[in-house]
Protein backbone atom coordinates (compact mmCIF):
# COMPACT_ATOMS: atom_id res chain seq x y z
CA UNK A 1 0.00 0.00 0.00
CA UNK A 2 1.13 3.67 -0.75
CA UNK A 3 1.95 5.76 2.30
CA UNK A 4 1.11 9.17 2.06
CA UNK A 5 2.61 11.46 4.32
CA UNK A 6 2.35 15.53 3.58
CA UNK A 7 1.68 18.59 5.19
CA UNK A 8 0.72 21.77 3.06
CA UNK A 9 0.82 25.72 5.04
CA UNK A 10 -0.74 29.09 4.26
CA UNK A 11 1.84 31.77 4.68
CA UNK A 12 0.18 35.17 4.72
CA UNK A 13 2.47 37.69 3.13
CA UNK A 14 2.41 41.19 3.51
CA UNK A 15 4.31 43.79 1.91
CA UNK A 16 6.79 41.69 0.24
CA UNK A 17 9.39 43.38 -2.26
CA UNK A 18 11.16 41.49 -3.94
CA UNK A 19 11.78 44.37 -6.50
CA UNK A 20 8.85 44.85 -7.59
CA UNK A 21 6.74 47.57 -5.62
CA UNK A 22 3.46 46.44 -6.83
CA UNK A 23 3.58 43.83 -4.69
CA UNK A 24 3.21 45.87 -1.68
CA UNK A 25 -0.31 46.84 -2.11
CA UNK A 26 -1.39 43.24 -1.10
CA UNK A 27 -1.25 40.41 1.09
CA UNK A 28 -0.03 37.13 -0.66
CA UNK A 29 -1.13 33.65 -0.02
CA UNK A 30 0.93 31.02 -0.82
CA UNK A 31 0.26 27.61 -0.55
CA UNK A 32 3.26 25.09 0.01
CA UNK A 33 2.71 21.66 0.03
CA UNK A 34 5.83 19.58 0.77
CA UNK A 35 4.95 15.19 1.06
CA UNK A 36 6.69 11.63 -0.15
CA UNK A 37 5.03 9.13 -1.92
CA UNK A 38 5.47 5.56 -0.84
CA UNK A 39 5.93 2.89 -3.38
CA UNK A 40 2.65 2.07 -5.49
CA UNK A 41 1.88 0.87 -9.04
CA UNK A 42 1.20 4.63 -10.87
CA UNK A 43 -1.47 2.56 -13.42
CA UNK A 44 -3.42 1.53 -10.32
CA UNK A 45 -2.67 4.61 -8.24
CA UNK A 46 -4.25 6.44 -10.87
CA UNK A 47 -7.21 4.32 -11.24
CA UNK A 48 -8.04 4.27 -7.90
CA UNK A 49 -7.56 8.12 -7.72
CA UNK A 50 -9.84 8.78 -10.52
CA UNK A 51 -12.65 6.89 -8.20
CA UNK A 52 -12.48 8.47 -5.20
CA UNK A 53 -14.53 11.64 -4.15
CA UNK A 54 -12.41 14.93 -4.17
CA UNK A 55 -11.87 14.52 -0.06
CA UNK A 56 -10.70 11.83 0.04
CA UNK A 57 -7.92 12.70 -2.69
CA UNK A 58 -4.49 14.21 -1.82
CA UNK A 59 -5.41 17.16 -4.01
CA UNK A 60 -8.38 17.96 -1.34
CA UNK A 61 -5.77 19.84 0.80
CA UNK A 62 -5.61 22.44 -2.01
CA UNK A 63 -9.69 22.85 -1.88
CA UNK A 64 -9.19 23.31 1.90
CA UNK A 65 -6.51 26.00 1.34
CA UNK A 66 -8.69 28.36 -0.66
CA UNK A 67 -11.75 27.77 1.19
CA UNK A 68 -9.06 28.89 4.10
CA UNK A 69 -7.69 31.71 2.51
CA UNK A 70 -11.42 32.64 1.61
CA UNK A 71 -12.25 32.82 5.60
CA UNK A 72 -9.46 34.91 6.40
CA UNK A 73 -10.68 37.52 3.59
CA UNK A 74 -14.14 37.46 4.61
CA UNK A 75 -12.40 38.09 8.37
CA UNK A 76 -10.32 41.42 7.07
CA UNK A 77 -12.52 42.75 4.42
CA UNK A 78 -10.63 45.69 4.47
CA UNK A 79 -7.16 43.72 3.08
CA UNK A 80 -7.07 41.99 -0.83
CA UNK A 81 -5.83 38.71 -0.58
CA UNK A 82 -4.54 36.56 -3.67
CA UNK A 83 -4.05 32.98 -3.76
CA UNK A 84 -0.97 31.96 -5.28
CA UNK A 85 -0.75 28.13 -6.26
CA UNK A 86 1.37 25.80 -8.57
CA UNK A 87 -0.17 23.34 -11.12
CA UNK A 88 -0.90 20.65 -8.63
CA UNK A 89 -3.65 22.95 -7.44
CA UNK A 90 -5.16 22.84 -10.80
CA UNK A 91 -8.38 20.83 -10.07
CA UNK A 92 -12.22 21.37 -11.51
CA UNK A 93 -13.39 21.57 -7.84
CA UNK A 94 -11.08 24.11 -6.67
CA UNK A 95 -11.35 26.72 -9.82
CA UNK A 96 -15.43 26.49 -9.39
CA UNK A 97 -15.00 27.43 -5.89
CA UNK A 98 -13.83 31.13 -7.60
CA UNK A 99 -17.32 31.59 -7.79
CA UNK A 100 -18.05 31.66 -3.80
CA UNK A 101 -15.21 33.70 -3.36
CA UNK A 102 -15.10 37.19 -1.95
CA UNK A 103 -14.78 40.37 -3.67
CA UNK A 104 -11.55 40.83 -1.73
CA UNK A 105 -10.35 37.16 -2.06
CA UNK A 106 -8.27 36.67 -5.82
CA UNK A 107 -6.78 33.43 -7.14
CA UNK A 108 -3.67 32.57 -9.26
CA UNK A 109 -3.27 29.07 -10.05
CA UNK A 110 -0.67 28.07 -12.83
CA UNK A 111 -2.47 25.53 -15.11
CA UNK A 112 -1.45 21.63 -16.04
CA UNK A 113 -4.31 21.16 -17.90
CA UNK A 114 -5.69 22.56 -21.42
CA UNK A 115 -9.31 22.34 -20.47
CA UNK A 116 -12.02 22.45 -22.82
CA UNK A 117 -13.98 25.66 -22.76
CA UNK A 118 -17.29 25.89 -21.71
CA UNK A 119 -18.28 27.41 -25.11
CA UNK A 120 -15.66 27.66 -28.34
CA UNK A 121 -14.76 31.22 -28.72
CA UNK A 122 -13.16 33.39 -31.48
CA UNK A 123 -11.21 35.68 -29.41
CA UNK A 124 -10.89 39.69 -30.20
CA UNK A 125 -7.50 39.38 -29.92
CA UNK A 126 -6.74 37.04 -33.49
CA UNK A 127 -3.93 38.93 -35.31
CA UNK A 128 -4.63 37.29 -38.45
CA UNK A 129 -7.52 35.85 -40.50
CA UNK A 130 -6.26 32.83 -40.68
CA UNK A 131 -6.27 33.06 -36.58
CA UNK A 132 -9.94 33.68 -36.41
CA UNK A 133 -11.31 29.86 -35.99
CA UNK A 134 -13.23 28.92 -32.97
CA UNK A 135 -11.03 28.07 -29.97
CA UNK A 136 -12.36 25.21 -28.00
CA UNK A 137 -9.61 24.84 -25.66
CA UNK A 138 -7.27 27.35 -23.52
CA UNK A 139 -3.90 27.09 -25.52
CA UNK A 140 -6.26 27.51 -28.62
CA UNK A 141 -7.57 30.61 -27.32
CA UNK A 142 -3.60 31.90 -26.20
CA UNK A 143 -2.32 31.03 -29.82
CA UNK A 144 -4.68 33.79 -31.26
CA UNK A 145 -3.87 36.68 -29.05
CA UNK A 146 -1.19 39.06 -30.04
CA UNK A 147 1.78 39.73 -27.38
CA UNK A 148 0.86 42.37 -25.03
CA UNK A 149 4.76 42.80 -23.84
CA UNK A 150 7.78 41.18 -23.21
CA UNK A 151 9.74 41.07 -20.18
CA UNK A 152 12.88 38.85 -19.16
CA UNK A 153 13.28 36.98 -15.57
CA UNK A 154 16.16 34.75 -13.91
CA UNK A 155 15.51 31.24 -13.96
CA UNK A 156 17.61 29.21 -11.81
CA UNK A 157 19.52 25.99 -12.76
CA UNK A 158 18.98 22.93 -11.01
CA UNK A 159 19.62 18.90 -11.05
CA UNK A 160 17.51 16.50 -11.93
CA UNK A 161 16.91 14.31 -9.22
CA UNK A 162 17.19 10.86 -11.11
CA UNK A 163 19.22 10.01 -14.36
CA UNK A 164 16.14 8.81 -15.96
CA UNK A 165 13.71 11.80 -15.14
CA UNK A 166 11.71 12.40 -18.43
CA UNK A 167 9.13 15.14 -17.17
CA UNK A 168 9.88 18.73 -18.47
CA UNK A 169 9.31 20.19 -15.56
CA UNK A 170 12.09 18.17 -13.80
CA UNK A 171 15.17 18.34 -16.26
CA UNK A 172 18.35 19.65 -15.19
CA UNK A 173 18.86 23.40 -16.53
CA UNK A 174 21.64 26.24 -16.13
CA UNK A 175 21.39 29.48 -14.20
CA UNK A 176 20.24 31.89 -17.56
CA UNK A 177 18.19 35.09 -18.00
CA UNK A 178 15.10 33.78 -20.15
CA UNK A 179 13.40 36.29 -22.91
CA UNK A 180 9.77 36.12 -22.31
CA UNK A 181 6.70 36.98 -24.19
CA UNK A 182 3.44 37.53 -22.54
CA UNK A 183 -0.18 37.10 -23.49
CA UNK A 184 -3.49 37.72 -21.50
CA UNK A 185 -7.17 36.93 -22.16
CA UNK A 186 -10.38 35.54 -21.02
CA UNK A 187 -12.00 32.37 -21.10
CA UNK A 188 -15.56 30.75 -20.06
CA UNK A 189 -14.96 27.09 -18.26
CA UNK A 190 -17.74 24.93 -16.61
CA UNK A 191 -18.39 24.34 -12.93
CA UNK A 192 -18.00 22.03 -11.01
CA UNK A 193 -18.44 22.58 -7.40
CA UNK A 194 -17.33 19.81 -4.75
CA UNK A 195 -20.37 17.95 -3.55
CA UNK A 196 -19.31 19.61 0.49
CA UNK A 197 -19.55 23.14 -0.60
CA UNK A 198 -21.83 25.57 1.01
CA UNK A 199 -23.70 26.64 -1.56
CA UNK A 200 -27.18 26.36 0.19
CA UNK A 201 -29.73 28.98 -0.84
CA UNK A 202 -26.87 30.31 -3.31
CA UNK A 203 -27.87 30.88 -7.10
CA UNK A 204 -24.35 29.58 -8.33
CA UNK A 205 -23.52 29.46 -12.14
CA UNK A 206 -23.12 26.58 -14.70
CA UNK A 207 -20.20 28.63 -16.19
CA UNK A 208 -17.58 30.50 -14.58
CA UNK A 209 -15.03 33.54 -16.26
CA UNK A 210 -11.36 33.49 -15.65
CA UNK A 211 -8.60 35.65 -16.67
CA UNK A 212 -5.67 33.72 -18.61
CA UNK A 213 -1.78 35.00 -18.50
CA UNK A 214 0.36 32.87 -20.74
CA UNK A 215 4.32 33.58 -19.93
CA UNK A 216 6.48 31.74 -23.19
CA UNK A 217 10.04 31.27 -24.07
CA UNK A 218 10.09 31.95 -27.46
CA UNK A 219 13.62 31.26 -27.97
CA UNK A 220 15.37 29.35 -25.44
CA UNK A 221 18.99 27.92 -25.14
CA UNK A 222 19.42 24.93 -27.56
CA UNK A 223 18.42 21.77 -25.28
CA UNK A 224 16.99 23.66 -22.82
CA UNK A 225 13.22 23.04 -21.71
CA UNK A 226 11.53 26.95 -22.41
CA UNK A 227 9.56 28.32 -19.84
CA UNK A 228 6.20 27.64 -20.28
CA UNK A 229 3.54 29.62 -17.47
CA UNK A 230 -0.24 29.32 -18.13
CA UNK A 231 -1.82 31.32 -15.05
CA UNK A 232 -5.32 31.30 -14.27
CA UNK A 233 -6.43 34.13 -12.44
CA UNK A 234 -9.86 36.32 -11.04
CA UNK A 235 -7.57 39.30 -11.39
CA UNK A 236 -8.39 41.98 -13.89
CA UNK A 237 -6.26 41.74 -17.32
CA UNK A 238 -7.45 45.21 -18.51
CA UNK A 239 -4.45 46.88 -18.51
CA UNK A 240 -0.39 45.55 -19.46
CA UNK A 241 0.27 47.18 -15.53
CA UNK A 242 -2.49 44.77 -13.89
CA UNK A 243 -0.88 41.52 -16.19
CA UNK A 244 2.99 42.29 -15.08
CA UNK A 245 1.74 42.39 -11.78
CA UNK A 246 -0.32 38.56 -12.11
CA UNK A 247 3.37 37.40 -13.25
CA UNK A 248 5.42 39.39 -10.00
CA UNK A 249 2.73 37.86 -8.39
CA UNK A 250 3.38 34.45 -9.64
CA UNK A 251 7.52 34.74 -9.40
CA UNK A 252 6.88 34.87 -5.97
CA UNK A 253 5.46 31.10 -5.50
CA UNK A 254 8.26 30.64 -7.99
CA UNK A 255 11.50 31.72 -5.66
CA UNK A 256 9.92 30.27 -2.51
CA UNK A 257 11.00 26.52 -3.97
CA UNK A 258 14.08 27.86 -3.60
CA UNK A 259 13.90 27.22 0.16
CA UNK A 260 12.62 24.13 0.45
């Protein structure tokens, strides 16, 4: 049998730097999970995962951290919070739950998943008529915006932990500055609330409306992995100032890995 052993912690920030003054307007919640995975066959890890309701699943911590941070907000409605998550936090239960949220509780959760949207778009944003096609995905709706800006960030080496590691995401790298294009727009995607939600009495939506910030690599160092951010957010897009400060928001999450 797998053992499962993990702790996850909401660490209320307020008034971090980290060079970038925008920051200091709010208070930042990030969510750190740290665990280790006994040993278990993935095919029938996976299986069984798939079957079991969202609380009794390891990702249910993540569902409890934003109903958590959520609280707190309602608590201190005079303070904006934003929840800042990595992709393991990207579940169907936890991105519905944006709709319960508080006007001063926000959410940025970097994506593993190109979900379907709830309706295929043509977005505004197409730069060419050969773009404008019905997107029914989110990296179908990214490919036909222009770039709003580009910006450039340090990305720190590291080593992968096994010889054989084949994820992306885990490769070894070099210390480099990356050249990165950035793209912003807005997508439609179902809901689907966990069945313990307190939605009693509550008109809640079929659909729900997120922001999208893609951060790309165009051009990275030959055999190097390119940097790749999808963020999902409920933060306004509306100007190039509100988008750089999603992706400060987001290189925040990013350095605290550093440390643990």
């Amino acid at each position: 049998m797998a053992g499962f052993q993990a702790q996850w912690a909401i660490d209320e920030f307020a008034g971090i730097d980290l060079n970038d003054n925008r920051l200091n307007t709010r208070a930042i919640t990030i969510a750190t999970q740290l665990g280790t995975i006994g040993e278990s066959s993935p095919q029938k890890k996976k299986k069984k995962r798939d079957s079991l309701p969202i609380e009794q699943k390891e990702s249910y911590r993540w569902l409890q951290m934003t109903r958590r941070g959520m609280q707190i907000a309602r608590e201190n409605p005079g303070t904006e919070y934003v929840g800042v998550s990595d992709s393991e936090s990207d579940i169907g239960e936890l991105l519905s739950e944006s709709v319960l949220r508080p006007n001063n509780y926000h959410v940025i959760l970097r994506a593993c998943q190109n979900r379907a949207l709830a309706k295929a778009t043509c977005t505004e944003e197409a730069t060419s008529t050969e773009e404008i096609r019905l997107a029914r995905n989110i990296q179908q709706k990214l490919d036909q915006c222009a770039v709003r800006f580009t910006s450039s960030t340090q990305v720190r080496g590291r080593t992968a932990k096994t010889k054989v590691e084949h994820r992306s995401r885990q490769q070894s790298r070099d210390d480099r500055m990356a050249d990165l294009e950035v793209r912003a727009t807005t997508i439609t995607l179902p809901v689907n609330l966990a069945a313990t939600s307190d939605v009693t009495g509550r008109l809640v939506p079929s659909v729900i409306t997120l922001n999208v910030v893609e951060v790309r690599e165009p051009n990275p160092p030959e055999g190097e992995v390119a940097i790749h951010w999808i963020l999902l957010t409920t933060l306004p897009i509306d100007t190039d100032e509100q988008v750089a400060e999603i992706v400060a928001a987001y290189k925040v999450r990013w350095k605290i890995e550093v440390f643990l």
